[in-house]
C-alpha atoms as a PDB file:
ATOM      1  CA  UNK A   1     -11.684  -1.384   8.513  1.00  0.00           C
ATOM      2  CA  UNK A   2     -14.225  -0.598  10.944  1.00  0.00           C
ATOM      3  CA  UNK A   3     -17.786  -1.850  12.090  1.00  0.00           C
ATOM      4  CA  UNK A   4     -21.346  -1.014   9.835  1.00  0.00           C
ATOM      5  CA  UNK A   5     -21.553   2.735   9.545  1.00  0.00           C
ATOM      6  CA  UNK A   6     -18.198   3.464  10.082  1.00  0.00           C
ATOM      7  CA  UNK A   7     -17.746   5.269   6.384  1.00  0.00           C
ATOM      8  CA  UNK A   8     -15.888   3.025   4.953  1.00  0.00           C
ATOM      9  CA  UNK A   9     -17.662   3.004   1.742  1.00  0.00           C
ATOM     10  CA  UNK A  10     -18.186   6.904   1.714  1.00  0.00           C
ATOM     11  CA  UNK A  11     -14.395   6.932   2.207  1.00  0.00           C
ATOM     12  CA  UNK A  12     -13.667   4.642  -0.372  1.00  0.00           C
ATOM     13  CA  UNK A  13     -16.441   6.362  -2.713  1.00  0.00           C
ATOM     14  CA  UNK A  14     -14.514   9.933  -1.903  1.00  0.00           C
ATOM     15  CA  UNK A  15     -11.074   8.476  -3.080  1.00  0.00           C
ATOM     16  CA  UNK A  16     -12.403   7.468  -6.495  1.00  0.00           C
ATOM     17  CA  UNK A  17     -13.457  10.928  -6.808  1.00  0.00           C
ATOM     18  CA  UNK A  18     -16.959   9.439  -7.219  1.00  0.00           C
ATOM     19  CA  UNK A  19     -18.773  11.920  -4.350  1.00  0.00           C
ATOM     20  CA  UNK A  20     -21.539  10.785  -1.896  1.00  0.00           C
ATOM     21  CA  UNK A  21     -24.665  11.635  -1.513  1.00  0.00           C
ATOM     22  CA  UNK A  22     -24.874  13.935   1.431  1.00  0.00           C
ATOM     23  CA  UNK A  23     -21.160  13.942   1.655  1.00  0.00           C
ATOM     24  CA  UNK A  24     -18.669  17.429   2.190  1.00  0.00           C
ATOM     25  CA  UNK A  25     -15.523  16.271   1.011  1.00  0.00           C
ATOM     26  CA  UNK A  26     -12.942  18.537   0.215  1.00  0.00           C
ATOM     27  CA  UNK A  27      -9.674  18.089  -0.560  1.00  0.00           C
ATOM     28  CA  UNK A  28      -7.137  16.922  -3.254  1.00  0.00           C
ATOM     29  CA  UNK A  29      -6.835  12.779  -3.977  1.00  0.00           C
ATOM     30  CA  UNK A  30      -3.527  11.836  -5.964  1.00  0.00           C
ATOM     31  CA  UNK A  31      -2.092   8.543  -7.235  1.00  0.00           C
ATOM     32  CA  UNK A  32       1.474   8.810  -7.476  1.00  0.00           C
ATOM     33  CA  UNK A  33       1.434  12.719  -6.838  1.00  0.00           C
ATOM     34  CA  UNK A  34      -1.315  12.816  -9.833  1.00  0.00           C
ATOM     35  CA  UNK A  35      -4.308  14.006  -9.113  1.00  0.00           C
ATOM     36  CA  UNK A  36      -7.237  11.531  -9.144  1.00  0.00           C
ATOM     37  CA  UNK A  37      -9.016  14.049 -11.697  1.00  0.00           C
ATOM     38  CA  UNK A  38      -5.877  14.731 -13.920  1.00  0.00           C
ATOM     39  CA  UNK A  39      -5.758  10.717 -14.414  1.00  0.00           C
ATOM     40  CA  UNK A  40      -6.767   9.374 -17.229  1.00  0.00           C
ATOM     41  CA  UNK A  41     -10.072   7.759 -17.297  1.00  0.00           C
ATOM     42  CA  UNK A  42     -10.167   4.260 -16.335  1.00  0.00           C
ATOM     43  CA  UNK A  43      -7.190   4.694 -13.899  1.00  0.00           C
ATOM     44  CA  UNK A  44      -8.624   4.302 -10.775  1.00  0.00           C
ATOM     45  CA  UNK A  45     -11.307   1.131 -10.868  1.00  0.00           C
ATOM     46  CA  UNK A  46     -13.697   0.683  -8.209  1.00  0.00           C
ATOM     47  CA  UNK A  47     -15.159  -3.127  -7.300  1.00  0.00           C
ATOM     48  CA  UNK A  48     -18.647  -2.029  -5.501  1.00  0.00           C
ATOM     49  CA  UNK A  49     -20.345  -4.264  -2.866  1.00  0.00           C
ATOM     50  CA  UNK A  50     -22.501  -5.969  -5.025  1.00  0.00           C
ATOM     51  CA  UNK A  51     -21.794  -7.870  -8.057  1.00  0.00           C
ATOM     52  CA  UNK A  52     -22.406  -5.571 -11.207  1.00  0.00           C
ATOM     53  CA  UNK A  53     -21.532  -8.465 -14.013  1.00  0.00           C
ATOM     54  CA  UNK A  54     -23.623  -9.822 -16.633  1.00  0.00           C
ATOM     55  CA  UNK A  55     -24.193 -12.489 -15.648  1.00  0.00           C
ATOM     56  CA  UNK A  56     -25.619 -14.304 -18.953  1.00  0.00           C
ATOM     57  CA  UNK A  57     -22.011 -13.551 -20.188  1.00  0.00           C
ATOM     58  CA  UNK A  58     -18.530 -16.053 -18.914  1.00  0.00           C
ATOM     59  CA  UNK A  59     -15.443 -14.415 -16.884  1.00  0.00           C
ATOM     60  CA  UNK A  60     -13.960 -14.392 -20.347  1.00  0.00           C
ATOM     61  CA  UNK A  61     -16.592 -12.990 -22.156  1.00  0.00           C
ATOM     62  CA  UNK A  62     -16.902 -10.267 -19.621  1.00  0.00           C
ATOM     63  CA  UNK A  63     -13.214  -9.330 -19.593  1.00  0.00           C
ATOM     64  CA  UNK A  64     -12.855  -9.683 -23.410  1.00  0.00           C
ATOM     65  CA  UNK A  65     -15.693  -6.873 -23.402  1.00  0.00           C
ATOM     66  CA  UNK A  66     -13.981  -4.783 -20.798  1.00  0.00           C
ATOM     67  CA  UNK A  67     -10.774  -4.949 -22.378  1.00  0.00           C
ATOM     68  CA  UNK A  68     -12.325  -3.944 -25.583  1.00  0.00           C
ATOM     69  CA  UNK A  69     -13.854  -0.585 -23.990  1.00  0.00           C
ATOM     70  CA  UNK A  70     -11.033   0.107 -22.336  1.00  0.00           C
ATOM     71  CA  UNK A  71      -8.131  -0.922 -24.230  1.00  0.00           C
ATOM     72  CA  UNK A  72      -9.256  -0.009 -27.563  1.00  0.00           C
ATOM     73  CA  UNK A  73      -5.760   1.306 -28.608  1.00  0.00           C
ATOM     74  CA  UNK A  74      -4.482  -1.871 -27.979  1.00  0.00           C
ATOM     75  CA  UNK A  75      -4.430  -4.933 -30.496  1.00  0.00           C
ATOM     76  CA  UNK A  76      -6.759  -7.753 -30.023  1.00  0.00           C
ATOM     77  CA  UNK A  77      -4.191 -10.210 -29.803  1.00  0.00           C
ATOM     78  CA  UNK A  78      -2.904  -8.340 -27.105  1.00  0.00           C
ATOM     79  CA  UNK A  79      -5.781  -7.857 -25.436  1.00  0.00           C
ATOM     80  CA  UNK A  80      -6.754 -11.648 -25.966  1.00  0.00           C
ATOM     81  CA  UNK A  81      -3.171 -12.287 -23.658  1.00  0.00           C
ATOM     82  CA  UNK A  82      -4.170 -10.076 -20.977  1.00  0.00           C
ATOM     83  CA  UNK A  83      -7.442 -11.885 -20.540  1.00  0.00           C
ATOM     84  CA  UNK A  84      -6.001 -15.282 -20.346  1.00  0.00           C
ATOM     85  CA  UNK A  85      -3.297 -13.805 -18.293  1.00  0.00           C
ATOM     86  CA  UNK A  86      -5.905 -12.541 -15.680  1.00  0.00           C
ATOM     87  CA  UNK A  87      -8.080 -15.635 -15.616  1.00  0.00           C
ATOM     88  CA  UNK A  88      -4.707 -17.807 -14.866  1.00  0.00           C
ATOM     89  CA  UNK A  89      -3.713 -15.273 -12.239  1.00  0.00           C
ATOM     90  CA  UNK A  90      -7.353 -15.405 -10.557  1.00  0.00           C
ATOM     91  CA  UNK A  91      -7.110 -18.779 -10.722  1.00  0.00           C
ATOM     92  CA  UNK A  92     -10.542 -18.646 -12.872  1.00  0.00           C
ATOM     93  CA  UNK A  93      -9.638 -20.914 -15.365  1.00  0.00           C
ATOM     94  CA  UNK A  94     -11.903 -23.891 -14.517  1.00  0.00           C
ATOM     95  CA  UNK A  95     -14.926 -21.696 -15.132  1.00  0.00           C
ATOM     96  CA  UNK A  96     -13.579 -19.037 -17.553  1.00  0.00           C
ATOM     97  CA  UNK A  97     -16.671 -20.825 -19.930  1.00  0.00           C
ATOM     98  CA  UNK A  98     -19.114 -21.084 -17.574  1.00  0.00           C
ATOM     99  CA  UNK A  99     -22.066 -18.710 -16.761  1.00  0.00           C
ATOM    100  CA  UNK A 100     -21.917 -15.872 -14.354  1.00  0.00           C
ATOM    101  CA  UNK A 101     -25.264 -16.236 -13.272  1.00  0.00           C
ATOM    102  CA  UNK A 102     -27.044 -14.789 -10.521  1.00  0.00           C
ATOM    103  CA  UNK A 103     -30.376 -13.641  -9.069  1.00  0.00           C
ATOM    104  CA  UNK A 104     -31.652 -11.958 -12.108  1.00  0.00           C
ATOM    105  CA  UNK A 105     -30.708 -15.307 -14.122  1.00  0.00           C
ATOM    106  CA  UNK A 106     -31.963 -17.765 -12.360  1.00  0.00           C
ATOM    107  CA  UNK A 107     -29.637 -18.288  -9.830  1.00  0.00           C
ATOM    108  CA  UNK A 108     -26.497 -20.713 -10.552  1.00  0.00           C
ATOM    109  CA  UNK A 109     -23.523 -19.939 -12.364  1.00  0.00           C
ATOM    110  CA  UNK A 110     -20.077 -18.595 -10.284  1.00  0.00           C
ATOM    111  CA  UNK A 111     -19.584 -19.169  -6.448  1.00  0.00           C
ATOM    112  CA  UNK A 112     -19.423 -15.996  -4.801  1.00  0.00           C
ATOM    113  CA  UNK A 113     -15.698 -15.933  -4.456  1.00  0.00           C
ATOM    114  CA  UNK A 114     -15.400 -16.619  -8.303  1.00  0.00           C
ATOM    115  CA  UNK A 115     -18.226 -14.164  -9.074  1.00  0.00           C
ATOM    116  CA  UNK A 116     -15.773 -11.864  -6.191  1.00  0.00           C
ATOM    117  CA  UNK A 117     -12.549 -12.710  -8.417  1.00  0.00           C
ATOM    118  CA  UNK A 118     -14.511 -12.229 -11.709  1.00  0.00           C
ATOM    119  CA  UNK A 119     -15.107  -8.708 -10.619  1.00  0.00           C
ATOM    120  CA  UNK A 120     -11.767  -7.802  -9.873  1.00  0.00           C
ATOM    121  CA  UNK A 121     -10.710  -9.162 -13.214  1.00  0.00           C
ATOM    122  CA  UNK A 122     -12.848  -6.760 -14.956  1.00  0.00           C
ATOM    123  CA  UNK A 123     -11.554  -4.045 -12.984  1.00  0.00           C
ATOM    124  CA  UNK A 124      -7.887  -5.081 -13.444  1.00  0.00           C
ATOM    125  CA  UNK A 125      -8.042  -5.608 -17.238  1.00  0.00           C
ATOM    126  CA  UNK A 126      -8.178  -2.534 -17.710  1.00  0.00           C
ATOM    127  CA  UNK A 127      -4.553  -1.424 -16.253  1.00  0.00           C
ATOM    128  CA  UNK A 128      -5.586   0.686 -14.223  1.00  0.00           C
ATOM    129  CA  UNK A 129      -3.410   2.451 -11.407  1.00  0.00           C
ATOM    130  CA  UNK A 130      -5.568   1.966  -8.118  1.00  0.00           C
ATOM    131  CA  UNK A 131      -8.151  -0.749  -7.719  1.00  0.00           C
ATOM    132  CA  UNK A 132     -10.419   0.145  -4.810  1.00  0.00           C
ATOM    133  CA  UNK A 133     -12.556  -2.659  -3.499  1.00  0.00           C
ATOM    134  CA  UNK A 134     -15.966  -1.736  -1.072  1.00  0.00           C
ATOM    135  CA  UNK A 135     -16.313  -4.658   1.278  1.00  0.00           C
ATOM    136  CA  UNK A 136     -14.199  -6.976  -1.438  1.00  0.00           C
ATOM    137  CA  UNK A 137     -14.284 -10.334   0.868  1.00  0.00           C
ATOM    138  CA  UNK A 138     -17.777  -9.983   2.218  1.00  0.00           C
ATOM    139  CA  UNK A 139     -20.063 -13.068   1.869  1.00  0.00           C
ATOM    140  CA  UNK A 140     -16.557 -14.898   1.310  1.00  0.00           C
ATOM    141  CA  UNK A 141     -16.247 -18.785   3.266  1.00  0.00           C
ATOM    142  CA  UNK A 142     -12.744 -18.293   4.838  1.00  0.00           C
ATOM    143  CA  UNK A 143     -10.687 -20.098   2.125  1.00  0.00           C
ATOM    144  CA  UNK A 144     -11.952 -18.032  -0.943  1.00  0.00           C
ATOM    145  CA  UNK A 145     -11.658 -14.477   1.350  1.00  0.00           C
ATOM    146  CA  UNK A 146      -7.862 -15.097   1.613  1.00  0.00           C
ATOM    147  CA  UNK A 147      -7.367 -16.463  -1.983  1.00  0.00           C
ATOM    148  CA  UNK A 148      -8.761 -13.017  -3.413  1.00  0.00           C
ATOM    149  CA  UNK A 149      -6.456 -11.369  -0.403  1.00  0.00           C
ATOM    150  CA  UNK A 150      -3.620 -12.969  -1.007  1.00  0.00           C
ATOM    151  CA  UNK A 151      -4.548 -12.470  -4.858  1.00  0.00           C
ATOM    152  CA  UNK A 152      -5.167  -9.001  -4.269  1.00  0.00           C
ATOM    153  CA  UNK A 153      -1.712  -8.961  -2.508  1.00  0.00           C
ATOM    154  CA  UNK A 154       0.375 -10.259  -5.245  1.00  0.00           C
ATOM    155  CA  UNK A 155      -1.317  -8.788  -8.443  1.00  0.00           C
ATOM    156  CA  UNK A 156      -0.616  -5.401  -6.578  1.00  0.00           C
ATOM    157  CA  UNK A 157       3.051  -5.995  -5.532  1.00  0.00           C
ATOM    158  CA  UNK A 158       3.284  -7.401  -9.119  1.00  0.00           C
ATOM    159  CA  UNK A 159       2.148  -4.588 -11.094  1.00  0.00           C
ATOM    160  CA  UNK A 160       2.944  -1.648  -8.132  1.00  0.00           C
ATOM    161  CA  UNK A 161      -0.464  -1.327  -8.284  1.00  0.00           C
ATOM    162  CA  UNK A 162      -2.727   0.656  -5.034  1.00  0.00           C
ATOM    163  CA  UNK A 163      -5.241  -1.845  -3.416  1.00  0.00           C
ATOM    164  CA  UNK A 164      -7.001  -0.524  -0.940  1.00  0.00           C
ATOM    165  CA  UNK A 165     -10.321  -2.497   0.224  1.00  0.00           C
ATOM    166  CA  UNK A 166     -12.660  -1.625   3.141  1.00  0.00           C
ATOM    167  CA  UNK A 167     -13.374  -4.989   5.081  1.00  0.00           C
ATOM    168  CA  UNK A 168     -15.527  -5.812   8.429  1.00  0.00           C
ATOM    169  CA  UNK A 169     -14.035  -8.252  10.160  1.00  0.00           C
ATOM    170  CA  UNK A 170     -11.249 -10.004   8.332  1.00  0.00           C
ATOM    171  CA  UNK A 171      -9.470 -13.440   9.721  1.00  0.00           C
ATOM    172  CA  UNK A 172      -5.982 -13.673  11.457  1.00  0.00           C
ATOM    173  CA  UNK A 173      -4.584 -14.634   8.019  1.00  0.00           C
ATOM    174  CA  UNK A 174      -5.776 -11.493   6.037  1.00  0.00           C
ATOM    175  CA  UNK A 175      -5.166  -9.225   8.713  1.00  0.00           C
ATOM    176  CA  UNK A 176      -1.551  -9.872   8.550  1.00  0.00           C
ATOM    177  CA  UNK A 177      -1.404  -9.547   4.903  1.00  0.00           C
ATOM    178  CA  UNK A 178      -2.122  -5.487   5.056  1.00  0.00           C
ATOM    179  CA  UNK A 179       0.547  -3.224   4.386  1.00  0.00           C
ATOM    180  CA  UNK A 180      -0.953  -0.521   6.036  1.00  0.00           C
ATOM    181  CA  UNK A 181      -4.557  -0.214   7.717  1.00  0.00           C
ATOM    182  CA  UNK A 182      -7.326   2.627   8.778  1.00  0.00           C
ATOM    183  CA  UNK A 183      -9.455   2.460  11.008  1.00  0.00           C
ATOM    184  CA  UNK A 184     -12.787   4.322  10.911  1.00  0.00           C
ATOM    185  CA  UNK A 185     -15.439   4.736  13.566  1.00  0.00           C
ATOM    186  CA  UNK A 186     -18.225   7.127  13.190  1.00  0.00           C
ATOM    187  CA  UNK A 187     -17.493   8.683  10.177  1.00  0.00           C
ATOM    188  CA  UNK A 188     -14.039   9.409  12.157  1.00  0.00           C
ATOM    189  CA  UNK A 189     -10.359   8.257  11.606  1.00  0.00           C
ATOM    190  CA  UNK A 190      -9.040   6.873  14.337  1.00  0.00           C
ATOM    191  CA  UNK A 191      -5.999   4.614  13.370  1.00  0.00           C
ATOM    192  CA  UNK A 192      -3.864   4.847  10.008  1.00  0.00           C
ATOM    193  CA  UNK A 193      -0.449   2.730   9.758  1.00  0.00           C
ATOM    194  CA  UNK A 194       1.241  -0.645  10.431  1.00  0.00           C
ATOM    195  CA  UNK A 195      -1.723  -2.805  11.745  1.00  0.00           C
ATOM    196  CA  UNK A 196       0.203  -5.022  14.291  1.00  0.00           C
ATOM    197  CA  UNK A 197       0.428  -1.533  15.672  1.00  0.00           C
ATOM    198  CA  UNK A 198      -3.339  -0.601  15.960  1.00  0.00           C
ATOM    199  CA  UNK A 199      -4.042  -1.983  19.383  1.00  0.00           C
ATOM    200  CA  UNK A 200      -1.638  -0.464  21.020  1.00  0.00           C
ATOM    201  CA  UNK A 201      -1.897   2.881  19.461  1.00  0.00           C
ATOM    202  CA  UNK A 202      -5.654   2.833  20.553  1.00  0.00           C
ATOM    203  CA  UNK A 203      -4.812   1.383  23.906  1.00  0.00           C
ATOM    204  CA  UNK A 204      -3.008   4.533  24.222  1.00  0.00           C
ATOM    205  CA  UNK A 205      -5.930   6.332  23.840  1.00  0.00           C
ATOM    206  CA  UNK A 206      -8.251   4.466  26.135  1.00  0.00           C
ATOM    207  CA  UNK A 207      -8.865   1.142  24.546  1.00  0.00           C
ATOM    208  CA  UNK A 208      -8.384  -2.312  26.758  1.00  0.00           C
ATOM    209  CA  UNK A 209      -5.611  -4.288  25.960  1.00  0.00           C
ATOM    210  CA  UNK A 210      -6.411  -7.270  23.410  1.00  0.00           C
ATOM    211  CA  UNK A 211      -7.357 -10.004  25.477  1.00  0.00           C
ATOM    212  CA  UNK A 212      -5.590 -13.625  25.599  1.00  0.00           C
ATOM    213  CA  UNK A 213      -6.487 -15.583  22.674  1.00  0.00           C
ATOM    214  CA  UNK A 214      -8.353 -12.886  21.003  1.00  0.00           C
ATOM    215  CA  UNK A 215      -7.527 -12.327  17.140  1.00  0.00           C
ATOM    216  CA  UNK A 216      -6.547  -8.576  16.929  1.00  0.00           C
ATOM    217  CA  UNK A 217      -8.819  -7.831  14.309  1.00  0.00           C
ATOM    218  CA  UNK A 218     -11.442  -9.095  16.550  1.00  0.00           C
ATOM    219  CA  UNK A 219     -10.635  -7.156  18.810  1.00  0.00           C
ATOM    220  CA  UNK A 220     -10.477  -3.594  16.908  1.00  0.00           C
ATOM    221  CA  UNK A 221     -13.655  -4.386  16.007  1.00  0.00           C
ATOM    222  CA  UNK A 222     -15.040  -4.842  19.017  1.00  0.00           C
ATOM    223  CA  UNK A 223     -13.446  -1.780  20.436  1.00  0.00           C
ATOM    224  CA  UNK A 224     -14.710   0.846  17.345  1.00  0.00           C
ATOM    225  CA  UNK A 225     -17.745  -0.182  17.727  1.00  0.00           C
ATOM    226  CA  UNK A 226     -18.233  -0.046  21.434  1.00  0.00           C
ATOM    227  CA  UNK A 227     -15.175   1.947  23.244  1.00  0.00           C
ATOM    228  CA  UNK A 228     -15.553   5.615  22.980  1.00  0.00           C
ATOM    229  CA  UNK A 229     -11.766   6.510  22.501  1.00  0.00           C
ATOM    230  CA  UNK A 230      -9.722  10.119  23.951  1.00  0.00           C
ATOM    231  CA  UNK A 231      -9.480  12.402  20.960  1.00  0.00           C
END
């Protein structure tokens, strides 16, 4: 978490092994004490910013077609369970049948949180060991950002599954759903663990206390992006 320019999606782009351009990292990322680049491919899924979908195809076409790339060991029965499995789970089974869409289509089709939860079906179909999500509720109405939390929550819990997602500026509700949270500022880490901890741990460093009223994640945000904090 952390304002616009923070890193959060160089960080995110780092863990996947992915690189960025202009970006030094250096370093060893493991899943599970595996390396990232010992995995095998396919085991660490990344959910980018913007929707990458076809969108003349459905959520089940589009998983059916992932599963098939990715699964090919797998029978099609099999893989034909997993999809429905997926769409019941993302609660995408209204539209399962109905059209993506998009800007490059026209426009219409999926809302943004079901074009959001289509996305992370096509990631998840897959199996894959760590789903990273850049910015995974943004453009979100409240409601559908903590359905593909809370989603996001579960299916990972489920499966022991890493989800890690870089947000802006998430709600009260969401907030409190993290198992653990970093916070960047700068390029800089500046908070990593429990996040009802986090405003203490950076009022300890020079932050003001979080105000009456205030949501905490407010308030972190407010304070990365304007509070210059004691090394």
């Amino acid at each position: 978490m952390g304002p616009s320019g923070a890193g959060k999606t160089s960080l995110l782009e780092a863990l996947a092994g992915h690189g960025s351009s202009g970006l030094d990292a250096s370093g060893e990322v493991t899943v599970d004490g595996v390396a990232v680049g010992a995995l095998p491919r396919g085991s660490v899924a990344v959910v980018p910013q913007e929707s990458v979908l076809p969108e003349e195809l459905t959520p089940r076409e589009a998983m059916r077609f992932a599963a098939a790339l990715r699964l090919r060991r797998v029978a099609d029965a099999d893989r034909a369970t997993l999809v429905e499995l997926l769409l019941a789970q993302l609660s995408l089974g209204a539209v399962a049948d109905a059209r993506i869409g998009g800007r490059l289509a026209g426009g219409g089709g999926l809302s943004g949180g079901e074009r959001r939860r289509a996305s992370v079906g096509v990631a998840l179909v897959g199996c894959p060991r760590a789903v990273l999500l850049d910015e995974g509720l943004s453009g979100l109405d409240g409601h559908s950002a903590l359905l593909v939390a809370s989603l996001l929550c579960a299916l990972g819990a489920k499966a022991d599954r890493l989800v890690a997602l870089s947000v802006h500026q998430p709600s009260s509700h969401i907030f409190q759903l993290f198992d653990s949270l970093v916070l960047l500022g700068g390029g800089r880490l500046l908070y990593r663990g429990p996040p009802l901890a986090a405003a203490a741990a950076l009022e300890r460093r020079g932050a003001p206390a979080v105000p009456l009223g205030v949501a905490p994640a407010d308030h972190l945000l407010h304070v990365l992006a304007t509070t210059p904090l004691d090394t």
